[in-house]
N, C-alpha and C. Protein backbone atom coordinates (compact mmCIF):
# COMPACT_ATOMS: atom_id res chain seq x y z
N UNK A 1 20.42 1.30 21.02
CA UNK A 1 19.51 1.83 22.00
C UNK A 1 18.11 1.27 21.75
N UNK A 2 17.37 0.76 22.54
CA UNK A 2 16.07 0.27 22.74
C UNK A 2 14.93 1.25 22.73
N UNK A 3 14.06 1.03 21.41
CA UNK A 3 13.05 2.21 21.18
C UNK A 3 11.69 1.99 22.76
N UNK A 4 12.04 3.25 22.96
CA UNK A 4 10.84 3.17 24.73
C UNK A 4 9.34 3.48 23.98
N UNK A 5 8.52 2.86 24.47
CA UNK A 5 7.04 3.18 24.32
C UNK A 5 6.32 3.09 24.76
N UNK A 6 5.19 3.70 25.50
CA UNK A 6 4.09 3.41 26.75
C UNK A 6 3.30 2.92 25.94
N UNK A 7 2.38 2.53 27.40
CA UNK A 7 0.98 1.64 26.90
C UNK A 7 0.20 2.17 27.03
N UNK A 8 -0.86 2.76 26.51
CA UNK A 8 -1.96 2.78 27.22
C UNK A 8 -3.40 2.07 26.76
N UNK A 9 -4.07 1.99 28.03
CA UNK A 9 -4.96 1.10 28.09
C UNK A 9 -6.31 2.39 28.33
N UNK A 10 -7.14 2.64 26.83
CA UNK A 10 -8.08 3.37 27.26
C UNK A 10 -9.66 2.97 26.46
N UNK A 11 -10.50 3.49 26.98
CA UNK A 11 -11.89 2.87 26.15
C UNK A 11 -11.96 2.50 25.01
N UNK A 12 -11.33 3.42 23.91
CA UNK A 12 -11.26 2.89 22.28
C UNK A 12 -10.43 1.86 22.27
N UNK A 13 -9.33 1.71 23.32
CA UNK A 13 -8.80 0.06 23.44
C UNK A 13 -7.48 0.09 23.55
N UNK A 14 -6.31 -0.75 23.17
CA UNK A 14 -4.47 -0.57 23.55
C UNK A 14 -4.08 0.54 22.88
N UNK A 15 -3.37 1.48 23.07
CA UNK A 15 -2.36 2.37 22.18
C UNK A 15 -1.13 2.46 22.62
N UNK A 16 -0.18 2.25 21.61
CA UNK A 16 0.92 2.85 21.81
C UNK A 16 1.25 4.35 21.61
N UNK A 17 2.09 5.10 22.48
CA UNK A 17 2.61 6.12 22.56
C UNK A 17 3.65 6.02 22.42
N UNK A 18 4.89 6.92 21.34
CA UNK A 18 6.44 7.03 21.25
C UNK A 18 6.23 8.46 22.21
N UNK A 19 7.18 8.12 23.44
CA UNK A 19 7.65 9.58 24.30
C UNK A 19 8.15 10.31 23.20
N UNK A 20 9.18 10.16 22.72
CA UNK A 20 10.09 10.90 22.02
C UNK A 20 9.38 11.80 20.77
N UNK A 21 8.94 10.62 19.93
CA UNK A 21 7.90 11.87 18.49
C UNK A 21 6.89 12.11 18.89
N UNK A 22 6.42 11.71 20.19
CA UNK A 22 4.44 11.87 20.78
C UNK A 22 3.49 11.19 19.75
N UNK A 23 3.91 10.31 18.94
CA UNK A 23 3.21 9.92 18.03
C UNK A 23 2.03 8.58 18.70
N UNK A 24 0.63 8.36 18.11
CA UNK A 24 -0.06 7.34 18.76
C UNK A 24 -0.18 6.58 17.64
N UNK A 25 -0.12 4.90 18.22
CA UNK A 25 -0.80 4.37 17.00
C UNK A 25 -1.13 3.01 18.18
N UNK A 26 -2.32 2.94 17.50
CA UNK A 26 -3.51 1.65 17.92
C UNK A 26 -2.93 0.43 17.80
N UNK A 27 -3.07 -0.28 18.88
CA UNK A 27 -2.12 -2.15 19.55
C UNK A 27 -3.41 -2.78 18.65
N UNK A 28 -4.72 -2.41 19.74
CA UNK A 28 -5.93 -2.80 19.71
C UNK A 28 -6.69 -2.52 19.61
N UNK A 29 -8.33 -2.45 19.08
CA UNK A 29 -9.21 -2.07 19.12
C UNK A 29 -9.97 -2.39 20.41
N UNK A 30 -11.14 -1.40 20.96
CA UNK A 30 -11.70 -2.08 22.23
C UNK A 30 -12.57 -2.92 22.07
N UNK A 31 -12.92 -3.47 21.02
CA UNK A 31 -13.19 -5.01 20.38
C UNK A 31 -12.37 -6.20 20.50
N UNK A 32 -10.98 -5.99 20.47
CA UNK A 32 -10.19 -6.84 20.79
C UNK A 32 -9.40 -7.05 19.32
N UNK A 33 -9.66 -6.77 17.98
CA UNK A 33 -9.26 -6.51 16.84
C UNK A 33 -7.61 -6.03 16.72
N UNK A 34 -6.97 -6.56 16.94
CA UNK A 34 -5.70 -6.24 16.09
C UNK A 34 -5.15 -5.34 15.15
N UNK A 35 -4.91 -4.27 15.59
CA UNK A 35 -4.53 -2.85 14.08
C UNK A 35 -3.43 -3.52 13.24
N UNK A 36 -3.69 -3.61 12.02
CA UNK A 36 -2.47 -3.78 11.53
C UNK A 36 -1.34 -2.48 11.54
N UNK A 37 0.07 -2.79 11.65
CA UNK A 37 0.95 -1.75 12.33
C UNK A 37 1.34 -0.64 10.37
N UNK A 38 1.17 -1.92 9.52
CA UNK A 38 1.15 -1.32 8.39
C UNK A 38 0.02 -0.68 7.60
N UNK A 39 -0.71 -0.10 8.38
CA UNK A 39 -2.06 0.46 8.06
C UNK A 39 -1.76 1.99 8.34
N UNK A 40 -1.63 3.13 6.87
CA UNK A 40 -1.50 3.74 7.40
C UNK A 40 -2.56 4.95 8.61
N UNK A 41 -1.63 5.67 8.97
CA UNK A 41 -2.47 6.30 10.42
C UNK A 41 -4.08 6.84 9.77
N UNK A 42 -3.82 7.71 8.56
CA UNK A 42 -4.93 8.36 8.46
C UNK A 42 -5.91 7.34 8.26
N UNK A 43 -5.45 6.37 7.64
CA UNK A 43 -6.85 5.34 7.12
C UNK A 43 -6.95 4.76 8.58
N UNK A 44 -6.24 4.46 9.72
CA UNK A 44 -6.73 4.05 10.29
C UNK A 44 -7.74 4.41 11.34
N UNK A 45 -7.14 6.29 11.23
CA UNK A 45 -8.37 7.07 11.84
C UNK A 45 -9.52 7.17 11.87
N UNK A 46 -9.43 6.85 10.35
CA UNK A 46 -11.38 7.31 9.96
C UNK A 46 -11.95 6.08 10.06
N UNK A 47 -11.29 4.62 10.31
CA UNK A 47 -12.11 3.63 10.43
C UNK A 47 -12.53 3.40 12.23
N UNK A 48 -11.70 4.44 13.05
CA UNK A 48 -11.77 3.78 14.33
C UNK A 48 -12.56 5.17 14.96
N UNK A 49 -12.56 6.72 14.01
CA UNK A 49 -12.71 7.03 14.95
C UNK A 49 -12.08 8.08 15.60
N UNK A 50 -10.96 8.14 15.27
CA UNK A 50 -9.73 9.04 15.68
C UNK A 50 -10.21 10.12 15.74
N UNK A 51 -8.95 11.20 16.41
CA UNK A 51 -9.52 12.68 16.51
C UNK A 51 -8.35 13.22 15.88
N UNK A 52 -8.20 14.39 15.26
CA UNK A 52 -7.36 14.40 14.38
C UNK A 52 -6.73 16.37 15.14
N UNK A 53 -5.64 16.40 15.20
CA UNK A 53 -5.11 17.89 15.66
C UNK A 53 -4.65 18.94 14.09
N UNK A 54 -5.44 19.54 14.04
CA UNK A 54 -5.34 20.02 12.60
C UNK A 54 -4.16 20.82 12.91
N UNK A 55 -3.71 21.43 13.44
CA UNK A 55 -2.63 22.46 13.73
C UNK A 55 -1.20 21.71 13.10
N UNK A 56 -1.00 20.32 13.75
CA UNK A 56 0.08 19.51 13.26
C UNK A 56 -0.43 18.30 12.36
N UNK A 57 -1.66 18.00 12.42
CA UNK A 57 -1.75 16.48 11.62
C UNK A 57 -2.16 15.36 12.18
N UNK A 58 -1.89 15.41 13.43
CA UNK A 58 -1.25 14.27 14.10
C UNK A 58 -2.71 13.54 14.94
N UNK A 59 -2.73 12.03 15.02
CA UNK A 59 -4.15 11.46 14.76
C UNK A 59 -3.99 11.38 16.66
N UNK A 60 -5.10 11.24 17.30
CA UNK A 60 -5.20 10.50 18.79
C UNK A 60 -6.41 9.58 19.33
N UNK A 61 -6.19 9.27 20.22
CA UNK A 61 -7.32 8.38 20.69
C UNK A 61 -8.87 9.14 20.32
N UNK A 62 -9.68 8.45 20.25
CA UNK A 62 -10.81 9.09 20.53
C UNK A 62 -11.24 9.59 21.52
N UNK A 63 -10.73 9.03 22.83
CA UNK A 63 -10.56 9.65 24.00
C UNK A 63 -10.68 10.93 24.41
N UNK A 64 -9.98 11.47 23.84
CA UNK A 64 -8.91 12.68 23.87
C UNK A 64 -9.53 13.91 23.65
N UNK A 65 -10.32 14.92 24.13
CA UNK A 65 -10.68 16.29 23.15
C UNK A 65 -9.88 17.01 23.12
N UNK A 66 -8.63 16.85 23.38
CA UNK A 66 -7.62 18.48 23.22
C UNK A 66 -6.82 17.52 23.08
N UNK A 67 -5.69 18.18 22.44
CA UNK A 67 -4.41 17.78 21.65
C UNK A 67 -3.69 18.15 22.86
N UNK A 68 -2.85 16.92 23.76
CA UNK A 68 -2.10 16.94 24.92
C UNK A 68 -0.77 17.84 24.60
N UNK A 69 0.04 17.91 23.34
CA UNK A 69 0.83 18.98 22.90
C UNK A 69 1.04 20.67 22.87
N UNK A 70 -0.42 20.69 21.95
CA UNK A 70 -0.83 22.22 22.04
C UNK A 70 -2.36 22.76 22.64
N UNK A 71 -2.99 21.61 23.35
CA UNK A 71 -4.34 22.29 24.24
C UNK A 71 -5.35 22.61 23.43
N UNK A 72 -5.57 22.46 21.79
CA UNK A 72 -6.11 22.88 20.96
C UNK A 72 -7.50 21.70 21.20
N UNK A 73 -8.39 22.14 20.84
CA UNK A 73 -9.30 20.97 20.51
C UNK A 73 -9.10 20.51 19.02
N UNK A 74 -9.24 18.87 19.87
CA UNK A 74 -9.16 17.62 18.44
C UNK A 74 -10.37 17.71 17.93
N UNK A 75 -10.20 17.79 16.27
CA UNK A 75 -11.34 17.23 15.44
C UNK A 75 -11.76 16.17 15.13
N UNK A 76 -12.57 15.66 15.34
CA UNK A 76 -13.39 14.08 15.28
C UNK A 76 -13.37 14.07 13.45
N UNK A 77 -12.43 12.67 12.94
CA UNK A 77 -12.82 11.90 11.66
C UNK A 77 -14.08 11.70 11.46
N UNK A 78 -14.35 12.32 10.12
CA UNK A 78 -15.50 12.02 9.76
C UNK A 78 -15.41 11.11 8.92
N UNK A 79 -16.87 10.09 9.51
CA UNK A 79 -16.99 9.09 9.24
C UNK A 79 -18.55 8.63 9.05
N UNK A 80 -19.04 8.13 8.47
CA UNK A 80 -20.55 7.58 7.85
C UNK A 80 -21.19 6.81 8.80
N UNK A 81 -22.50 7.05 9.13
CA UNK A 81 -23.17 6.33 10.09
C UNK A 81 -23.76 5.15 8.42
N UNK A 82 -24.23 5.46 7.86
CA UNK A 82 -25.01 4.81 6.65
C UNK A 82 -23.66 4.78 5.41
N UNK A 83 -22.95 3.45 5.65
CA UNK A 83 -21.79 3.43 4.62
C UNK A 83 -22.24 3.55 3.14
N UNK A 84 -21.83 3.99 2.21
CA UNK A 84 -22.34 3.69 0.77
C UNK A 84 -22.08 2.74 -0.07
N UNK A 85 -22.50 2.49 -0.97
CA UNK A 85 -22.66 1.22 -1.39
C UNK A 85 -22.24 1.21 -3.13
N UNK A 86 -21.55 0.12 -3.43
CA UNK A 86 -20.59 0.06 -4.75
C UNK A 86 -22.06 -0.95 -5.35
N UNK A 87 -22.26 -0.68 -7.03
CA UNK A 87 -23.48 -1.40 -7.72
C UNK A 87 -23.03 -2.91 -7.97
N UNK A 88 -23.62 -3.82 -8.03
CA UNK A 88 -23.15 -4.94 -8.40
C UNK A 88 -22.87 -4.94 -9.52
N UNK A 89 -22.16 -6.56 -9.74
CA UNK A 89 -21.77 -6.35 -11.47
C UNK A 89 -22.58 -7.41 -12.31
N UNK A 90 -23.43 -8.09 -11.60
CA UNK A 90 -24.42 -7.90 -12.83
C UNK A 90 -25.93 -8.16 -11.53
N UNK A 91 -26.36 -6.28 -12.50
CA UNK A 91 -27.87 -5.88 -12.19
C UNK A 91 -28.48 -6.99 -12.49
N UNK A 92 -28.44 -7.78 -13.59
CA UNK A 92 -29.57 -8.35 -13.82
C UNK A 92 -30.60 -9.45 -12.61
N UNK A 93 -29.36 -9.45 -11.69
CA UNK A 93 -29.66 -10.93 -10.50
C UNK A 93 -30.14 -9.69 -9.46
N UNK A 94 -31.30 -9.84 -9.32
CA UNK A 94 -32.12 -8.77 -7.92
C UNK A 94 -31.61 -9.01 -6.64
N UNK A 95 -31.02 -10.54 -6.32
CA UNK A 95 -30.92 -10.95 -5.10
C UNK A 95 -29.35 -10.06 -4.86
N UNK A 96 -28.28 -9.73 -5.88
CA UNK A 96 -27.20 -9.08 -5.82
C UNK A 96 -27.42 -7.88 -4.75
N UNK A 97 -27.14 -7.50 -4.15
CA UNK A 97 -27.01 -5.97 -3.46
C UNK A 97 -25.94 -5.10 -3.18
N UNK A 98 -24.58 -5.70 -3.82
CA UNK A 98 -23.58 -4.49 -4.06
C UNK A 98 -22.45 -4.59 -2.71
N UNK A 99 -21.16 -4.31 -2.88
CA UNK A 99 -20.01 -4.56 -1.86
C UNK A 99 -19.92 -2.94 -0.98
N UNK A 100 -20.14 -3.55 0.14
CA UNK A 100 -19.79 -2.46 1.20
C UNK A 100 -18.73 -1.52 0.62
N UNK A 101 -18.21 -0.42 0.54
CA UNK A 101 -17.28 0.90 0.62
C UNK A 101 -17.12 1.25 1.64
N UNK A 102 -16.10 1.61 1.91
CA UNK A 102 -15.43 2.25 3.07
C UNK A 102 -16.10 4.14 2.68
N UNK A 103 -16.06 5.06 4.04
CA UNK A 103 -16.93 6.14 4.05
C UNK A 103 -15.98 7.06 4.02
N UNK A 104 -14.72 6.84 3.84
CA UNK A 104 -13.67 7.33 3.40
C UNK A 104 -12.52 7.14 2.32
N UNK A 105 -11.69 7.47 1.80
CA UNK A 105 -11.24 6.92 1.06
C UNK A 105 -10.06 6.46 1.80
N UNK A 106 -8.93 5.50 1.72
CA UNK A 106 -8.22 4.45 2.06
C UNK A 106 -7.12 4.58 1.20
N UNK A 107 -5.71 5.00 1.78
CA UNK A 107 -4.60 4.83 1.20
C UNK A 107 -3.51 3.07 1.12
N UNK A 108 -3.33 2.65 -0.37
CA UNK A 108 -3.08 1.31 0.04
C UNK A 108 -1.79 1.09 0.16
N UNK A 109 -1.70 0.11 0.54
CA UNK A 109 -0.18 -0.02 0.26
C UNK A 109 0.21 -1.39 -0.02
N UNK A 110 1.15 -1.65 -0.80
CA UNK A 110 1.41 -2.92 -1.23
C UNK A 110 1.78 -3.98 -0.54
N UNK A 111 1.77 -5.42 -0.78
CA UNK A 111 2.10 -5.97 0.53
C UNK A 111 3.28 -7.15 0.16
């Protein structure tokens, strides 16, 4: 049997929808950026944005203020306007200024 999945095409950019688990996960960014499909959901929330349905878990467009399931309002990922910043490894060079961090933490996975 052939797994069915809609498209949708909305401001934060492509998503797929599974009818069957209602699950979303990001084609595209509305940058044009490529999600990787092995990224998992939560990390990919807090980098894009996502709104998150605390009742079940379950991540959605940013689009979205209510959870199309249970009518609940979605909670917006929090996420850092001013990312923080990792120290260099060696202070001694002034011109150094240290590697971007993500404003969340990031589950990895091996590849």
């Amino acid at each position: 049997m052939e797994e069915q999945t809609e498209t949708w095409q909305l401001r934060s950019g492509t998503w797929y929808r599974d009818p069957k688990t209602e699950r979303w996960r990001l084609a595209t960014a509305s940058n044009g950026t490529v999600a990787n499909p092995r990224l998992p959901a939560q990390d990919l929330g807090h980098m894009i944005g996502a709104k998150r349905d605390i009742s079940n878990g379950r991540w959605f467009p940013s689009d979205f203020n209510y959870s199309p399931q249970s009518g609940a309002a979605l909670n917006a990922a929090v996420t850092s306007l001013d990312p923080p910043w990792i120290p260099p490894f060696d202070i001694a060079r002034p011109s150094a200024r240290g590697l971007r961090q993500t404003g969340a933490p990031l589950a990895l996975t091996q590849s």
